[in-house]
C-alpha atoms as a PDB file:
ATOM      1  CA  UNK A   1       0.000   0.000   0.000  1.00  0.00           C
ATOM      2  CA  UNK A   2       1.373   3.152  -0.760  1.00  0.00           C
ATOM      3  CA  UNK A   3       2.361   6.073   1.611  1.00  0.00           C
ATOM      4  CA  UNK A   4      -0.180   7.990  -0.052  1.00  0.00           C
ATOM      5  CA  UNK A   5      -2.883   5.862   0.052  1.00  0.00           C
ATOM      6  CA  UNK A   6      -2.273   5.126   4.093  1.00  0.00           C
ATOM      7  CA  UNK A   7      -2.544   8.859   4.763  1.00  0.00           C
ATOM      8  CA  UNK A   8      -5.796   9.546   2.619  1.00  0.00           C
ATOM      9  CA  UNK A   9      -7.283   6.387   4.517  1.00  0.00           C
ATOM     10  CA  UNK A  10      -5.681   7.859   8.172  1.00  0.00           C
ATOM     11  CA  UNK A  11      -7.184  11.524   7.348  1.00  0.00           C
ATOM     12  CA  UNK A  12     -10.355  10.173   6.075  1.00  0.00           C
ATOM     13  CA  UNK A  13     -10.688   7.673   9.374  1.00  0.00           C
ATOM     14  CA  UNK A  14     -10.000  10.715  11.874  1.00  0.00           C
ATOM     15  CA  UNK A  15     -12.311  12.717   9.554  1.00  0.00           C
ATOM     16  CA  UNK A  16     -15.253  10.957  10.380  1.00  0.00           C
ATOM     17  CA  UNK A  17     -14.035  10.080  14.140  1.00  0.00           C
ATOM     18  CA  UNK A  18     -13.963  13.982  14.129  1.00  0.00           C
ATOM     19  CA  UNK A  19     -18.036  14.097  12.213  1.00  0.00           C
ATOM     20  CA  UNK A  20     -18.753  10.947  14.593  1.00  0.00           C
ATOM     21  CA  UNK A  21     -17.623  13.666  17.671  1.00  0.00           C
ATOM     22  CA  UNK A  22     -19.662  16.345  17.007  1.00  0.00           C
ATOM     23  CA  UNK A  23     -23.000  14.678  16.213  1.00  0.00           C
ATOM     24  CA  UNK A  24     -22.496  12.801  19.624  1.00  0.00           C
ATOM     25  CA  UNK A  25     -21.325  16.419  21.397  1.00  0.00           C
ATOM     26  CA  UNK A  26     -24.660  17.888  19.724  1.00  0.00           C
ATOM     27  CA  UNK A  27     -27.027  14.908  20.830  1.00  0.00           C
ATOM     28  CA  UNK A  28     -25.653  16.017  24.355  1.00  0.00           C
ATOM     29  CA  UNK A  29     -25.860  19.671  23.973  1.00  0.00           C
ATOM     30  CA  UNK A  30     -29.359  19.217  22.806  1.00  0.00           C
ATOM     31  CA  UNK A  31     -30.438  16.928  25.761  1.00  0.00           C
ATOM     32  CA  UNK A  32     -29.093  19.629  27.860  1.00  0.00           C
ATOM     33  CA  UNK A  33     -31.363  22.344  26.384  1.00  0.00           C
ATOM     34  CA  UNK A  34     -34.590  19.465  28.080  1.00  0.00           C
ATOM     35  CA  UNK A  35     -34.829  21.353  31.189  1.00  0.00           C
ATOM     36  CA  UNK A  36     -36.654  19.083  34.145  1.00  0.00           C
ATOM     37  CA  UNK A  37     -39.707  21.051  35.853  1.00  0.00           C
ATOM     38  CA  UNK A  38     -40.709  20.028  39.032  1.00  0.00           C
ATOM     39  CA  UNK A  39     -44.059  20.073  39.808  1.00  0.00           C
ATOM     40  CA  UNK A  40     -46.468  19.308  42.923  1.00  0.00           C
ATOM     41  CA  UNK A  41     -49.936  18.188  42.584  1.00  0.00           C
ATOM     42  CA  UNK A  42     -52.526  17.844  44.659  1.00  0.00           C
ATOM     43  CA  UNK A  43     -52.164  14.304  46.241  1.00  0.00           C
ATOM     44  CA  UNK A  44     -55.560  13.659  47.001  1.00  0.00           C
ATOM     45  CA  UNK A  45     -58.041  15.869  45.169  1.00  0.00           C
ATOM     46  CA  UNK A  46     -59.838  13.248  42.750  1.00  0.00           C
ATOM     47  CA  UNK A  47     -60.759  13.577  40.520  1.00  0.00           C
ATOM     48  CA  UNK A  48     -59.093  17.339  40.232  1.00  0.00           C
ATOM     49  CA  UNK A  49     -55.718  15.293  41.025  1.00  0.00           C
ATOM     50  CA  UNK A  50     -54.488  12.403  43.177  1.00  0.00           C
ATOM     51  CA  UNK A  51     -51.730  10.595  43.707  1.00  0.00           C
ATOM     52  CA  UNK A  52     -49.211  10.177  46.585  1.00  0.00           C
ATOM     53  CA  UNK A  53     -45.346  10.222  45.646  1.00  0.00           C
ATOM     54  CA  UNK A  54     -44.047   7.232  44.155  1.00  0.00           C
ATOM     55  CA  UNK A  55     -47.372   6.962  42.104  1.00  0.00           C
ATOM     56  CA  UNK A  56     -48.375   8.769  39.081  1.00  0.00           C
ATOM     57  CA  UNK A  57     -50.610  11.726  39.521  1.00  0.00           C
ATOM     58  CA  UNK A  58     -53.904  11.417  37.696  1.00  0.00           C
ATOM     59  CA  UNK A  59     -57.030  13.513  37.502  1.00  0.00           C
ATOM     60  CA  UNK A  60     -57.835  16.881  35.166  1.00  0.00           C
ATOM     61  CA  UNK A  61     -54.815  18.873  36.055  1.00  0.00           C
ATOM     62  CA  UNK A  62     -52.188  16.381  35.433  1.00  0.00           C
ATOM     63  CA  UNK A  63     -53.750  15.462  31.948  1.00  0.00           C
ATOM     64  CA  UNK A  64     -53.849  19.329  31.059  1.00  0.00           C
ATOM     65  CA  UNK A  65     -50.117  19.726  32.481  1.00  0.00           C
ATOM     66  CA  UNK A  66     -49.417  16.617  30.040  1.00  0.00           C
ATOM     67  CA  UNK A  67     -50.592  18.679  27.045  1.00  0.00           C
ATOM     68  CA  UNK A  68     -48.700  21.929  28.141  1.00  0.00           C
ATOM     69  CA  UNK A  69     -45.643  19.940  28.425  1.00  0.00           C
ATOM     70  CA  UNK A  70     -46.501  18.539  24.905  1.00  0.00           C
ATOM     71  CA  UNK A  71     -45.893  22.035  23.848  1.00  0.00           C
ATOM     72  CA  UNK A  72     -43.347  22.691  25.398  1.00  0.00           C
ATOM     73  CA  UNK A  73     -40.921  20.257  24.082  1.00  0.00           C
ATOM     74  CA  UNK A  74     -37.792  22.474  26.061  1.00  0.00           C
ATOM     75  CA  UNK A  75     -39.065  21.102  29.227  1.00  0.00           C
ATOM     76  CA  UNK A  76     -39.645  17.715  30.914  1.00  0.00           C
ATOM     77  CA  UNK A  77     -42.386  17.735  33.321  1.00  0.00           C
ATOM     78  CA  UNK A  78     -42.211  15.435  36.521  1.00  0.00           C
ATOM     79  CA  UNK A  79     -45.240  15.585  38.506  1.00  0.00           C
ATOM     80  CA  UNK A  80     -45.873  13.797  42.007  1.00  0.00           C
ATOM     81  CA  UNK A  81     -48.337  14.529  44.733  1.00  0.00           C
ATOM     82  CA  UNK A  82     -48.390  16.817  47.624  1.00  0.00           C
ATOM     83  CA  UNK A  83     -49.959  18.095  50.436  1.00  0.00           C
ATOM     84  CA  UNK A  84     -51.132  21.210  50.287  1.00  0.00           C
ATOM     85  CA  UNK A  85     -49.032  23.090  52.629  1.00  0.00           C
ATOM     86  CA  UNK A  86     -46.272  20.962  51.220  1.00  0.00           C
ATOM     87  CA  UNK A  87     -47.066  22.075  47.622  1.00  0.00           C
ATOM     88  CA  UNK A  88     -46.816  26.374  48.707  1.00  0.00           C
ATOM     89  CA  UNK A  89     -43.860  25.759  51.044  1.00  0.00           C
ATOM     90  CA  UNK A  90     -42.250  23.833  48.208  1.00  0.00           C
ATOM     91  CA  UNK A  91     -42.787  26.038  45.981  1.00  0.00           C
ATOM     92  CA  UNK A  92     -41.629  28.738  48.018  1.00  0.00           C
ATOM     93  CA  UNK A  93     -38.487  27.400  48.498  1.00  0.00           C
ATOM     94  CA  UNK A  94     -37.728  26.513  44.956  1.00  0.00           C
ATOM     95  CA  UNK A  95     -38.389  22.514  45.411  1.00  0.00           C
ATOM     96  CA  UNK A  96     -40.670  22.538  43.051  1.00  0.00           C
ATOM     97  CA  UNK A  97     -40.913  24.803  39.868  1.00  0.00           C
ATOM     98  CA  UNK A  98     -44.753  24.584  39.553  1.00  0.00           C
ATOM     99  CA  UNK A  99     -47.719  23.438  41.602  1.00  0.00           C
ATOM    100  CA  UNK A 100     -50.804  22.812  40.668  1.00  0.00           C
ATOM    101  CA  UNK A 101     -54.501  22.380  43.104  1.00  0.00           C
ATOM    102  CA  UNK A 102     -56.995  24.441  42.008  1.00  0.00           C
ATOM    103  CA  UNK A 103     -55.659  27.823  43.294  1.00  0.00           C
ATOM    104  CA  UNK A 104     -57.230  30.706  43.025  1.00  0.00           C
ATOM    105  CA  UNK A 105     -55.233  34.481  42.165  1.00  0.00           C
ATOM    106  CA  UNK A 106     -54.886  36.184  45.431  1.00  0.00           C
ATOM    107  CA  UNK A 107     -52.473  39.830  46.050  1.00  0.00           C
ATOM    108  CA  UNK A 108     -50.583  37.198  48.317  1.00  0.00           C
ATOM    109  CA  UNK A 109     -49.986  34.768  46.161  1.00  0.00           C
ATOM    110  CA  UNK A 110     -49.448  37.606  42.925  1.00  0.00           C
ATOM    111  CA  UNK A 111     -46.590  38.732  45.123  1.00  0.00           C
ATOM    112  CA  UNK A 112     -44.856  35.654  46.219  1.00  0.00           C
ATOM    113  CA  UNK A 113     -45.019  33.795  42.730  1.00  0.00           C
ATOM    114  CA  UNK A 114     -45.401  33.779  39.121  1.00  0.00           C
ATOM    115  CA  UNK A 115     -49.416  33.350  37.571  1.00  0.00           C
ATOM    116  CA  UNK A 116     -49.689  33.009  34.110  1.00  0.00           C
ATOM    117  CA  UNK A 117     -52.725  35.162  32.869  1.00  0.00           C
ATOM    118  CA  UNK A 118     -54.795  31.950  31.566  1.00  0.00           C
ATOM    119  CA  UNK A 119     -56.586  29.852  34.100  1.00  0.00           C
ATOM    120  CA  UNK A 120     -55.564  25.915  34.288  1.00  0.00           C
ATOM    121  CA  UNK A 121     -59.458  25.607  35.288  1.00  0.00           C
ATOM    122  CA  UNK A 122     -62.317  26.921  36.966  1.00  0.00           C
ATOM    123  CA  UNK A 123     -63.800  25.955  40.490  1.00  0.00           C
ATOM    124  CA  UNK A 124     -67.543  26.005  40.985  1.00  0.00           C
ATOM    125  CA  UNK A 125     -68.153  26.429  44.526  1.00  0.00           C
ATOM    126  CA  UNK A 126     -71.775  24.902  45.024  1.00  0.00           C
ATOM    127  CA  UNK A 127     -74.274  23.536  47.940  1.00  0.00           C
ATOM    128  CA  UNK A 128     -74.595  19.792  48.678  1.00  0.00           C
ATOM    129  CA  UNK A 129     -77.712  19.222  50.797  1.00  0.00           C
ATOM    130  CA  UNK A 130     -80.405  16.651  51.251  1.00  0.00           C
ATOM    131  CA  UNK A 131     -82.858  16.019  48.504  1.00  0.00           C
ATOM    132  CA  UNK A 132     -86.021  17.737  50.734  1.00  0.00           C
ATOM    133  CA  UNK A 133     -83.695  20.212  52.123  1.00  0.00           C
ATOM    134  CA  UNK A 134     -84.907  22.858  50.178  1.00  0.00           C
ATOM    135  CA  UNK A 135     -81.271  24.557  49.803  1.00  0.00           C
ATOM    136  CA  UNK A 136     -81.255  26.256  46.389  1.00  0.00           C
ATOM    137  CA  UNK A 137     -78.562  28.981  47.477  1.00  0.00           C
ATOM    138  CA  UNK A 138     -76.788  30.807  50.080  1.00  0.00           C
ATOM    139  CA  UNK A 139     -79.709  32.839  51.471  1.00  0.00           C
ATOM    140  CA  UNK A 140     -81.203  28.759  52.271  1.00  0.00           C
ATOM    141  CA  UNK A 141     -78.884  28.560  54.468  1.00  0.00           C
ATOM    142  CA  UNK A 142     -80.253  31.107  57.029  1.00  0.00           C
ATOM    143  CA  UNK A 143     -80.857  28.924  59.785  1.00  0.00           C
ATOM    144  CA  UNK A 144     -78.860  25.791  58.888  1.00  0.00           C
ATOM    145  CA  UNK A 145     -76.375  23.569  60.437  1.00  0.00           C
ATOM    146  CA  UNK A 146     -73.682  24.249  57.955  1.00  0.00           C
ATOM    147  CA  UNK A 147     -70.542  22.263  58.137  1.00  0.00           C
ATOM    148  CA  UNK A 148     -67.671  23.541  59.046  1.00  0.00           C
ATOM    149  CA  UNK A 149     -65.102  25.184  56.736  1.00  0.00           C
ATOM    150  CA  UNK A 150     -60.998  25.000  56.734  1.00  0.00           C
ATOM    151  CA  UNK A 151     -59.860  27.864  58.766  1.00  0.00           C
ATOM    152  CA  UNK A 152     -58.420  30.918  56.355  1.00  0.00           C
ATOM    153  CA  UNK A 153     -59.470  28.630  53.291  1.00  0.00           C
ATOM    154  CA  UNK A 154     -61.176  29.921  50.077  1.00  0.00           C
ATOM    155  CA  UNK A 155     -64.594  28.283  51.092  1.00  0.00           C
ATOM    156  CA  UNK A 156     -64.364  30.751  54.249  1.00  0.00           C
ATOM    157  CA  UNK A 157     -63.264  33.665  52.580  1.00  0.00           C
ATOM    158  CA  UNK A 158     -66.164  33.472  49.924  1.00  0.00           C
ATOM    159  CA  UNK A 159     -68.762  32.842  52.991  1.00  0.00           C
ATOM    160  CA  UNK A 160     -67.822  35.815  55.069  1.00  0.00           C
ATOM    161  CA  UNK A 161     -67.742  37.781  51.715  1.00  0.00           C
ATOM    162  CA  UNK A 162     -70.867  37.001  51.126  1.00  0.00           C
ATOM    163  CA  UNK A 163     -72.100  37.963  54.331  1.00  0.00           C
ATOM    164  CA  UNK A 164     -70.568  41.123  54.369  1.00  0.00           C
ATOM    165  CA  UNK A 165     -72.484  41.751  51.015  1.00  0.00           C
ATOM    166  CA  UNK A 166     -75.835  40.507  52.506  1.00  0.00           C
ATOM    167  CA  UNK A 167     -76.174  41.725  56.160  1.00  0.00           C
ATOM    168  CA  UNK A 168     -79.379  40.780  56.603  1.00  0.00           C
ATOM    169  CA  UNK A 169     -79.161  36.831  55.985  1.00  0.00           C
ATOM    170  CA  UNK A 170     -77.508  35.869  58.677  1.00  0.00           C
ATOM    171  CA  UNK A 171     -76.131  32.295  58.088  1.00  0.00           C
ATOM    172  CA  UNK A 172     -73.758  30.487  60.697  1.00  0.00           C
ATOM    173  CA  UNK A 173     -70.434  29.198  59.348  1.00  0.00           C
ATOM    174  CA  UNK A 174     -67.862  27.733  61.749  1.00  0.00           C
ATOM    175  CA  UNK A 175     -63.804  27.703  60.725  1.00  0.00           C
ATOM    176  CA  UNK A 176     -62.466  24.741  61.668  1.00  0.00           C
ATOM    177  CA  UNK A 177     -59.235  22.373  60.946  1.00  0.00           C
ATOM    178  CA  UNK A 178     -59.990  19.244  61.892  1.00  0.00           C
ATOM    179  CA  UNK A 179     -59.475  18.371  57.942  1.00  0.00           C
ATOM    180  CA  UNK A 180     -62.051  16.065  58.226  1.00  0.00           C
ATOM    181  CA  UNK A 181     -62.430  14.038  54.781  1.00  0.00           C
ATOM    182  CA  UNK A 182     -65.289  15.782  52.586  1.00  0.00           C
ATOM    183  CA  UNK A 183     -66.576  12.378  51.424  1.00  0.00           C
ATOM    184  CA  UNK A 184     -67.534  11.824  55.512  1.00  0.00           C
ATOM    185  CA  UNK A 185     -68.598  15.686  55.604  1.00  0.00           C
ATOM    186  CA  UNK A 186     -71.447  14.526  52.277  1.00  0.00           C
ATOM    187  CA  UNK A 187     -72.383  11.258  54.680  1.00  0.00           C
ATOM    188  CA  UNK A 188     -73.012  13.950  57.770  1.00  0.00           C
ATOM    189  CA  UNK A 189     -75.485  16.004  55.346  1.00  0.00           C
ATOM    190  CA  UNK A 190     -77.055  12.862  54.450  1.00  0.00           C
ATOM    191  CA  UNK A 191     -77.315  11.622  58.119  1.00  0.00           C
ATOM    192  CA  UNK A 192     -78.603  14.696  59.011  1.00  0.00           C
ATOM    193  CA  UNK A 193     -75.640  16.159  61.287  1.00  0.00           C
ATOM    194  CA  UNK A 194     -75.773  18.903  59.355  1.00  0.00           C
ATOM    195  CA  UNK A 195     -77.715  20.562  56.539  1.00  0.00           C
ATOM    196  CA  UNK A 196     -75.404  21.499  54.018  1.00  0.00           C
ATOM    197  CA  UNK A 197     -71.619  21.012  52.607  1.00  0.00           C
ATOM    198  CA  UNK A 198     -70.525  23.674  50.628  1.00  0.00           C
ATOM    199  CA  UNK A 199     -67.387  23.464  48.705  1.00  0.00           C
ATOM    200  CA  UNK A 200     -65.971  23.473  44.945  1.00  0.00           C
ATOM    201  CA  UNK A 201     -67.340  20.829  42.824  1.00  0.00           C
ATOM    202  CA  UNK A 202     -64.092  19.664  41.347  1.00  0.00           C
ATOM    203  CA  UNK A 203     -63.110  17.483  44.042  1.00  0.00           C
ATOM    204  CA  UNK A 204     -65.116  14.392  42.924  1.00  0.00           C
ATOM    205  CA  UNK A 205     -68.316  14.736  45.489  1.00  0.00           C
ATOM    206  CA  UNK A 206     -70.601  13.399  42.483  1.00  0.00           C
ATOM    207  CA  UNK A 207     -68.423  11.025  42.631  1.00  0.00           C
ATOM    208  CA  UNK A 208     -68.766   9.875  45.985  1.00  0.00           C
ATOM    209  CA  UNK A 209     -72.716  10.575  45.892  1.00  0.00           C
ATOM    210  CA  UNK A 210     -73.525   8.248  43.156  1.00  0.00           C
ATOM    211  CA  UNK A 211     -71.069   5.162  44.521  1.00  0.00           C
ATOM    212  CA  UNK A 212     -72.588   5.493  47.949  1.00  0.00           C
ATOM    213  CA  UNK A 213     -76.160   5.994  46.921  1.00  0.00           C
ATOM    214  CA  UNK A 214     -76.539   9.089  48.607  1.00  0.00           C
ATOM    215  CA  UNK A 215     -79.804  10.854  48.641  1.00  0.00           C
ATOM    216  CA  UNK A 216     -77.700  14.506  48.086  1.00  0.00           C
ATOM    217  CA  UNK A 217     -78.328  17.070  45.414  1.00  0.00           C
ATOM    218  CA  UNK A 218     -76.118  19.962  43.986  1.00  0.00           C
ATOM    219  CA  UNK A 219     -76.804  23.632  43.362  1.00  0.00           C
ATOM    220  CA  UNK A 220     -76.133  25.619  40.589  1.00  0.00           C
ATOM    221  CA  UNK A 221     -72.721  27.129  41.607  1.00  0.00           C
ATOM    222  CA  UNK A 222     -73.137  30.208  43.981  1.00  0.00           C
ATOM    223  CA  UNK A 223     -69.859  31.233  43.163  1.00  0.00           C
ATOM    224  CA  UNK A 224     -67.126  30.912  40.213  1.00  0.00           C
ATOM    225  CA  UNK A 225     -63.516  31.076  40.731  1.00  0.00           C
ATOM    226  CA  UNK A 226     -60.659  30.832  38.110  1.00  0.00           C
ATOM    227  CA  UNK A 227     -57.794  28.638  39.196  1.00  0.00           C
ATOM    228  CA  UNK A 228     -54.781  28.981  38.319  1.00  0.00           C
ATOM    229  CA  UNK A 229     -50.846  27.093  37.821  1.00  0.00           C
ATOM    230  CA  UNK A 230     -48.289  28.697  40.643  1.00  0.00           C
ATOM    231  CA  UNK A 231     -44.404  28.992  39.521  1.00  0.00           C
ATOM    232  CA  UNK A 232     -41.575  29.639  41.523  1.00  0.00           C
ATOM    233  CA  UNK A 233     -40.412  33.293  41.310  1.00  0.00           C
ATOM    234  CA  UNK A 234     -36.980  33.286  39.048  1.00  0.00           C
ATOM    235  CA  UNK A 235     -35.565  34.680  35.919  1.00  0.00           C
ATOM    236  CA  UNK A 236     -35.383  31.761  34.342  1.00  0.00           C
ATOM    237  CA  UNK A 237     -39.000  30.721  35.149  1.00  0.00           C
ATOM    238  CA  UNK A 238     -40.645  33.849  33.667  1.00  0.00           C
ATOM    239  CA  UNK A 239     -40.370  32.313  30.301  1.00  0.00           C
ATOM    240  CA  UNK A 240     -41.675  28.888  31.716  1.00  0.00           C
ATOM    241  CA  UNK A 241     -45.107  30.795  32.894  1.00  0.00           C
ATOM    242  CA  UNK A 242     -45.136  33.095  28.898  1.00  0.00           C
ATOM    243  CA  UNK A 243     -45.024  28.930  27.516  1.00  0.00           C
ATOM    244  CA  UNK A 244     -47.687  28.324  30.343  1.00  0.00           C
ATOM    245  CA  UNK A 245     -49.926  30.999  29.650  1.00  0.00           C
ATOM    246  CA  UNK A 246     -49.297  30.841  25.827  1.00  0.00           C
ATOM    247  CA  UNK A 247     -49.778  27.217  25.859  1.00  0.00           C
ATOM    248  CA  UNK A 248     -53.338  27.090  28.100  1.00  0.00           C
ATOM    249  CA  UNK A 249     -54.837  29.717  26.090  1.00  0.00           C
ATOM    250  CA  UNK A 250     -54.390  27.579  23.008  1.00  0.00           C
ATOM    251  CA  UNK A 251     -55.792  24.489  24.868  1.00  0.00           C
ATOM    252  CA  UNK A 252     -58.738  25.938  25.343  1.00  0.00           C
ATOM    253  CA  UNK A 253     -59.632  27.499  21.987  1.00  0.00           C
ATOM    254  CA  UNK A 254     -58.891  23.788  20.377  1.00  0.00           C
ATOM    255  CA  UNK A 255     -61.171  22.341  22.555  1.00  0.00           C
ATOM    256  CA  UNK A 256     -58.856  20.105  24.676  1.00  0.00           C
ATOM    257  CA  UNK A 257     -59.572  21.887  28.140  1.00  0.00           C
ATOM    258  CA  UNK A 258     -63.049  21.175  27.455  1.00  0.00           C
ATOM    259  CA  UNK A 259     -62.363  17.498  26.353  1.00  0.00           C
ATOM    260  CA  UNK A 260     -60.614  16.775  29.404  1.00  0.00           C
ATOM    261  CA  UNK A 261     -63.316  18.514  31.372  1.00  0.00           C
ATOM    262  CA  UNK A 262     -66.167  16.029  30.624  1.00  0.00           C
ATOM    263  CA  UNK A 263     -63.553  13.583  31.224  1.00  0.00           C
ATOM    264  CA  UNK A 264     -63.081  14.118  34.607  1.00  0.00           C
ATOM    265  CA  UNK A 265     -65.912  16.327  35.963  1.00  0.00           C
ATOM    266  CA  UNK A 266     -68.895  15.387  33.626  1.00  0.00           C
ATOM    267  CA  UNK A 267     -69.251  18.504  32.761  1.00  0.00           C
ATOM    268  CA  UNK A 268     -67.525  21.445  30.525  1.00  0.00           C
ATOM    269  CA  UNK A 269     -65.879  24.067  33.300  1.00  0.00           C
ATOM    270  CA  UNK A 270     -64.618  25.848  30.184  1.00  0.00           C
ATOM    271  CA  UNK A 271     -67.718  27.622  29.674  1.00  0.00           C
ATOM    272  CA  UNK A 272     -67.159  29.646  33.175  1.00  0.00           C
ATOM    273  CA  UNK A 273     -63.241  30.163  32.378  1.00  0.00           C
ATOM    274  CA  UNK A 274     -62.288  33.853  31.022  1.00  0.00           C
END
């Protein structure tokens, strides 16, 4: 073999070693660019979300989250329940990038994290009484055994609102955190402990009504509230929540927030969303 022939063979070998290189360096370089976002969802929400860590979250917000991410090829999403004070403090402290559990806006939260103007949903706070109850809407409930409400929640905050706004229906509603489960709370209305449960519908109380056979019926929601995805505060998250918020709003003007709606709730929440 000639001299010649032996270098044009060397060159051409380290030639492609060198192409071989930098296709491999830019396979790395572009897994790199797949930033991992962190999210916390609501553990045990169903069917809104649920699932504990170690198991795969489920419900309407993780299948909405699963078509953001699907838009947002950039990022990987990893989602895994939480409780809710774990899900703000986490967030807080940069554990997690998002969370996700039917939040509504507040100045607090405005302040403290990142909103992106779309809503992920909406929550339709309504009245879950006995069939002869009578309980159309908040002014039934003058006079009722209401059950209680978590202490500083959103349920409490829209009650005392209310009554501020109507001074002359004087309805009874007791804070309490005793977190008791609200599919005990619906058999306490049925049992007739108390007269009425009055929460957001998204957390699967139809649900519970129709496997237990109970002899409850729902209001037309007496209140509507946006909800919305948190995100850590950070430079480099303020284009995360511009995807978010770009992303969401396309979601629902092709339909799929509404989709996944009727999946989970049986109904389309879409129509009360801005």
């Amino acid at each position: 073999m000639s001299s010649i022939k032996s270098t044009s063979r060397r060159a051409f070998g380290l030639a492609m070693a060198g192409v071989a290189l930098a296709l491999a360096t830019a396979d790395v370089s572009h897994a790199g660019d797949v930033r991992t976002i962190k999210i916390a969802t609501a553990a045990e929400s169903k069917p809104l979300s649920w699932g504990a860590i170690g198991v795969e979250p489920q419900g309407y917000e993780p299948d909405v989250l699963k078509a953001i991410n699907a838009k947002l090829p950039q990022y990987k999403f990893v989602m895994e329940g939480a409780a809710d004070i774990a899900q703000e403090t986490g967030l807080a402290t940069g554990k997690y990038d998002i969370a996700t559990g039917g939040y509504y806006r507040a100045p607090a939260r405005e302040k403290q994290f990142l909103i992106p103007e779309a809503p992920i949903g909406a929550s339709l706070i309504k009245i879950y009484s006995r069939k002869d109850s009578g309980i159309n809407e908040m002014k039934d409930l003058v006079g009722k055994k209401i059950v209680p409400v978590t202490a500083g929640g959103g349920i409490y905050k829209f009650a005392t609102a209310w009554q501020e706004q109507n001074p002359n229906d004087k309805i009874e509603i007791t804070a309490s955190s005793a977190g008791v489960p609200y599919p005990d709370r619906l058999k306490e209305v049925q049992n007739g402990k108390y007269d009425a449960l009055v929460l957001p519908s998204n957390l699967g109380e139809q649900t519970v009504i129709d496997q237990q056979k109970l002899a409850i019926k729902t209001s037309e929601p007496v209140a509507i509230n946006q909800t919305y995805v948190l995100i850590h505060r950070s430079e480099e998250n303020k284009a995360l929540s511009d995807g978010i918020d770009k992303a969401l709003k396309e979601l629902k003007a092709d339909g799929t927030l509404a989709k996944l709606s009727q999946k989970w709730f049986g109904e389309d929440i879409t129509t009360y969303m801005k």
